[in-house]
Protein backbone atom coordinates (compact mmCIF):
# COMPACT_ATOMS: atom_id res chain seq x y z
CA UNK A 1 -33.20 38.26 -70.98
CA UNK A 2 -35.51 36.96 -68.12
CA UNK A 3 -32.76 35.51 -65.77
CA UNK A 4 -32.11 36.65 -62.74
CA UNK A 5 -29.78 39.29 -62.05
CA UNK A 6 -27.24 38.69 -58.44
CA UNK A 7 -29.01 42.00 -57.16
CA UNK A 8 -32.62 40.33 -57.76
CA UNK A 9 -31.40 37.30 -55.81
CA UNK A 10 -32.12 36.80 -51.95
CA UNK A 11 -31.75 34.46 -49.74
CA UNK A 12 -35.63 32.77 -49.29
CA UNK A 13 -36.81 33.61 -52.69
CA UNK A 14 -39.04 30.71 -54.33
CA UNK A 15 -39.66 30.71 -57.64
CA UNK A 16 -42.29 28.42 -58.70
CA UNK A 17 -41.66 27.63 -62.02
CA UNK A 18 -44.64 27.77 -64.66
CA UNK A 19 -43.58 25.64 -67.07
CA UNK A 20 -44.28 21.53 -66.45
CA UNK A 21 -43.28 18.67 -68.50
CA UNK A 22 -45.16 15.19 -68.71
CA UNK A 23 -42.23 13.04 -69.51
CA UNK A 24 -43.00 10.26 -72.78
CA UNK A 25 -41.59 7.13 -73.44
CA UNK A 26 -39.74 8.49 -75.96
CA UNK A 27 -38.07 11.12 -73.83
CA UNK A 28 -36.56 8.63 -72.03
CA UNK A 29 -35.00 6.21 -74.71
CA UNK A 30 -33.72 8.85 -76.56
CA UNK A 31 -31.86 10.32 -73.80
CA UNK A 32 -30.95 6.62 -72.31
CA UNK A 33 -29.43 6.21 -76.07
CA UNK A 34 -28.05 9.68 -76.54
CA UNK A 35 -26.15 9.01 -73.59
CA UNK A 36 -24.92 5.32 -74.68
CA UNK A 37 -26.29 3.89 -70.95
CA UNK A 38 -27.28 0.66 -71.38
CA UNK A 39 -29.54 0.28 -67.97
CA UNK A 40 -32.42 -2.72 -68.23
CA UNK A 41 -34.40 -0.72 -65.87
CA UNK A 42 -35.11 2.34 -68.35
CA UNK A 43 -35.15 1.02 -72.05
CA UNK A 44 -35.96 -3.47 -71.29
CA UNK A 45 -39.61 -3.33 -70.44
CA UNK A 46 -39.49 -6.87 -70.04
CA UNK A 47 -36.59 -6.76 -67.46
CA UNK A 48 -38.38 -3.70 -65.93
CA UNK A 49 -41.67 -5.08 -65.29
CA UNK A 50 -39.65 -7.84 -63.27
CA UNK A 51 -38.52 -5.31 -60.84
CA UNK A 52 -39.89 -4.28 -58.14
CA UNK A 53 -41.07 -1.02 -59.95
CA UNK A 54 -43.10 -3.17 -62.34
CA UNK A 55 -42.53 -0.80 -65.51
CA UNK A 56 -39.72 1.30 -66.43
CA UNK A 57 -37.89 3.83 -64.35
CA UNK A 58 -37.00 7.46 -65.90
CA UNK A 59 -32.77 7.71 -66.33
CA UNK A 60 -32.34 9.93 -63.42
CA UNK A 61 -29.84 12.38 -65.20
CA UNK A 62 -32.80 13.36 -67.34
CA UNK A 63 -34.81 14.01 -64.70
CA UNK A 64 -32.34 16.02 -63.23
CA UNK A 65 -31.72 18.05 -66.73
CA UNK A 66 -34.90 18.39 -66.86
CA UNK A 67 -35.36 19.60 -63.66
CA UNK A 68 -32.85 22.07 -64.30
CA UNK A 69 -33.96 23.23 -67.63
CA UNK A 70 -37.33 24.15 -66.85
CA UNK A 71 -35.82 26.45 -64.20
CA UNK A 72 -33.55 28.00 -66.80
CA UNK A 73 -36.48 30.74 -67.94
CA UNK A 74 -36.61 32.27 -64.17
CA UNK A 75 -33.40 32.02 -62.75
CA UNK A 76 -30.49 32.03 -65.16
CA UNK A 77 -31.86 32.91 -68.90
CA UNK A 78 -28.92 35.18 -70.44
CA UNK A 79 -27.26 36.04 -66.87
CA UNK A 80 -25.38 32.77 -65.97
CA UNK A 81 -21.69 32.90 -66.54
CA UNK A 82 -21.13 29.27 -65.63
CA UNK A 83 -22.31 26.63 -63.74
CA UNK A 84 -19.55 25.98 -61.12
CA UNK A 85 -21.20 22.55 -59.66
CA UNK A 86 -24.13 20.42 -58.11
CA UNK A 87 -24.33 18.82 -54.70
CA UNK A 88 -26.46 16.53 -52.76
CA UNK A 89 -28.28 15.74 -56.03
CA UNK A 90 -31.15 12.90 -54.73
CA UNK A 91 -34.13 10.90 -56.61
CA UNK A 92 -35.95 10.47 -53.31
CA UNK A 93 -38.83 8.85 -55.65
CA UNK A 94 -38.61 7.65 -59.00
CA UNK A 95 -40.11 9.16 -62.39
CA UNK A 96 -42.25 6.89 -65.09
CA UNK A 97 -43.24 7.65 -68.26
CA UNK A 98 -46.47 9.75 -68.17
CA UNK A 99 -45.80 11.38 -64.78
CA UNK A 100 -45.78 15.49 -65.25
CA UNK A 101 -42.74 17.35 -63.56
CA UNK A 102 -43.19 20.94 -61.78
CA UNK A 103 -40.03 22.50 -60.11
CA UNK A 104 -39.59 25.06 -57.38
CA UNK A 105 -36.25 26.80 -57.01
CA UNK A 106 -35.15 28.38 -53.69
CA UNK A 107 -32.20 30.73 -53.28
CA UNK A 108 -29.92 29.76 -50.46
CA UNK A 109 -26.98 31.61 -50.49
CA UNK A 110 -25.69 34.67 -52.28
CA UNK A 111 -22.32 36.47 -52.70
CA UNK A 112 -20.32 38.74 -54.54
CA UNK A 113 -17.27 37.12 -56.30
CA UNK A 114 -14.03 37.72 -54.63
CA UNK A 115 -11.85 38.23 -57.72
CA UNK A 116 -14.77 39.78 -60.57
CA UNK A 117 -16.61 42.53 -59.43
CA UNK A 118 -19.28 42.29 -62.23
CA UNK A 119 -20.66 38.85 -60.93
CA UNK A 120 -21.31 36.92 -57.92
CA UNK A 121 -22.39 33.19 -56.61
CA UNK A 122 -25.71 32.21 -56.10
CA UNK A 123 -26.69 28.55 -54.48
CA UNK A 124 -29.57 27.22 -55.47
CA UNK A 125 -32.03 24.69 -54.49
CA UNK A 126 -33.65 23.03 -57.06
CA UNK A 127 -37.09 20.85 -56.33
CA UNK A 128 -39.04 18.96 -58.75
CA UNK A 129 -42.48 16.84 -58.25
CA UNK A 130 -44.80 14.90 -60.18
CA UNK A 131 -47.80 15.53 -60.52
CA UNK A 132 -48.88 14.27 -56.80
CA UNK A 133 -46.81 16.52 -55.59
CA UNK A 134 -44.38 13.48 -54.52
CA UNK A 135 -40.78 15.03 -54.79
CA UNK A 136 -38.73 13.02 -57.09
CA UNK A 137 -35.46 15.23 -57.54
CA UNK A 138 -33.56 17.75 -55.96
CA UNK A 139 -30.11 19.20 -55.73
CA UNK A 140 -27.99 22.42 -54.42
CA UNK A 141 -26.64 24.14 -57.67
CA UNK A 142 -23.58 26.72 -56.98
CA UNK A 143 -24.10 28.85 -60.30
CA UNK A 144 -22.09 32.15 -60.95
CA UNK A 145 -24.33 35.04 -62.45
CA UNK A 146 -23.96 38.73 -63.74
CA UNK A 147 -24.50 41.51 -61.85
CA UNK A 148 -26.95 44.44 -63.14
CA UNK A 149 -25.29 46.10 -66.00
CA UNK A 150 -24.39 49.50 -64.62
């Protein structure tokens, strides 16, 4: 698998991330419907081009799943054991429809677990911009992640 091992994991390291999505219409209704949330402001063009964005905003829990899952490949692909939380998740800017996301991940912490001695805890820092490089996501994710098979 390509994730990252806890032994490949330092403190520093930025990954940026290859893969990019440009983020459709229909991304956004499906996941605004998949996850029954009603907001005006991603699937009521009408009420959206009253607001003050003018057009429809991106549901920002796609945008952070998103954000996530293009990280996936580098960082955790077939060595996570579990995802133990997220913190100071922000949407300093919003996402439209057409705008292309790009992520960079930064390791901020790393540890070996207490109680498992085949694993550890990595904190992550998770980045994503559109396509003018305006930052429209981010969020500390506290992952747990296999060490090297001996």
């Amino acid at each position: 698998m390509a994730g990252l091992y806890l032994e490949d994991c330092r403190p520093g390291l930025v990954i940026r991330h290859q893969l990019r999505k440009s983020v459709t219409e229909s991304d956004n209704m499906l996941f605004s419907a998949m996850t029954l949330n009603p907001q005006p402001l991603h699937i009521d063009f009408d009420f959206a081009a009253k607001s003050e964005w003018g057009k429809p905003l991106v549901n920002s829990l796609f945008t952070l799943g998103l954000m996530i899952g293009i990280s996936v490949h580098d960082t955790t692909l077939g060595t996570l054991v579990g995802n133990l939380g997220m913190t100071e998740t922000v949407f300093p800017h919003p996402l439209f429809h057409g705008d292309t996301v790009r992520v960079e991940t930064e390791i901020k912490t790393v540890r070996e677990s207490r109680s498992r001695p085949d694993r550890g805890i990595v904190e992550m820092e998770h980045r994503a911009y559109n396509q003018n490089d305006v930052l429209v996501a981010r969020c500390l994710r506290q992952t747990m992640l296999l060490k090297r098979p001996a």
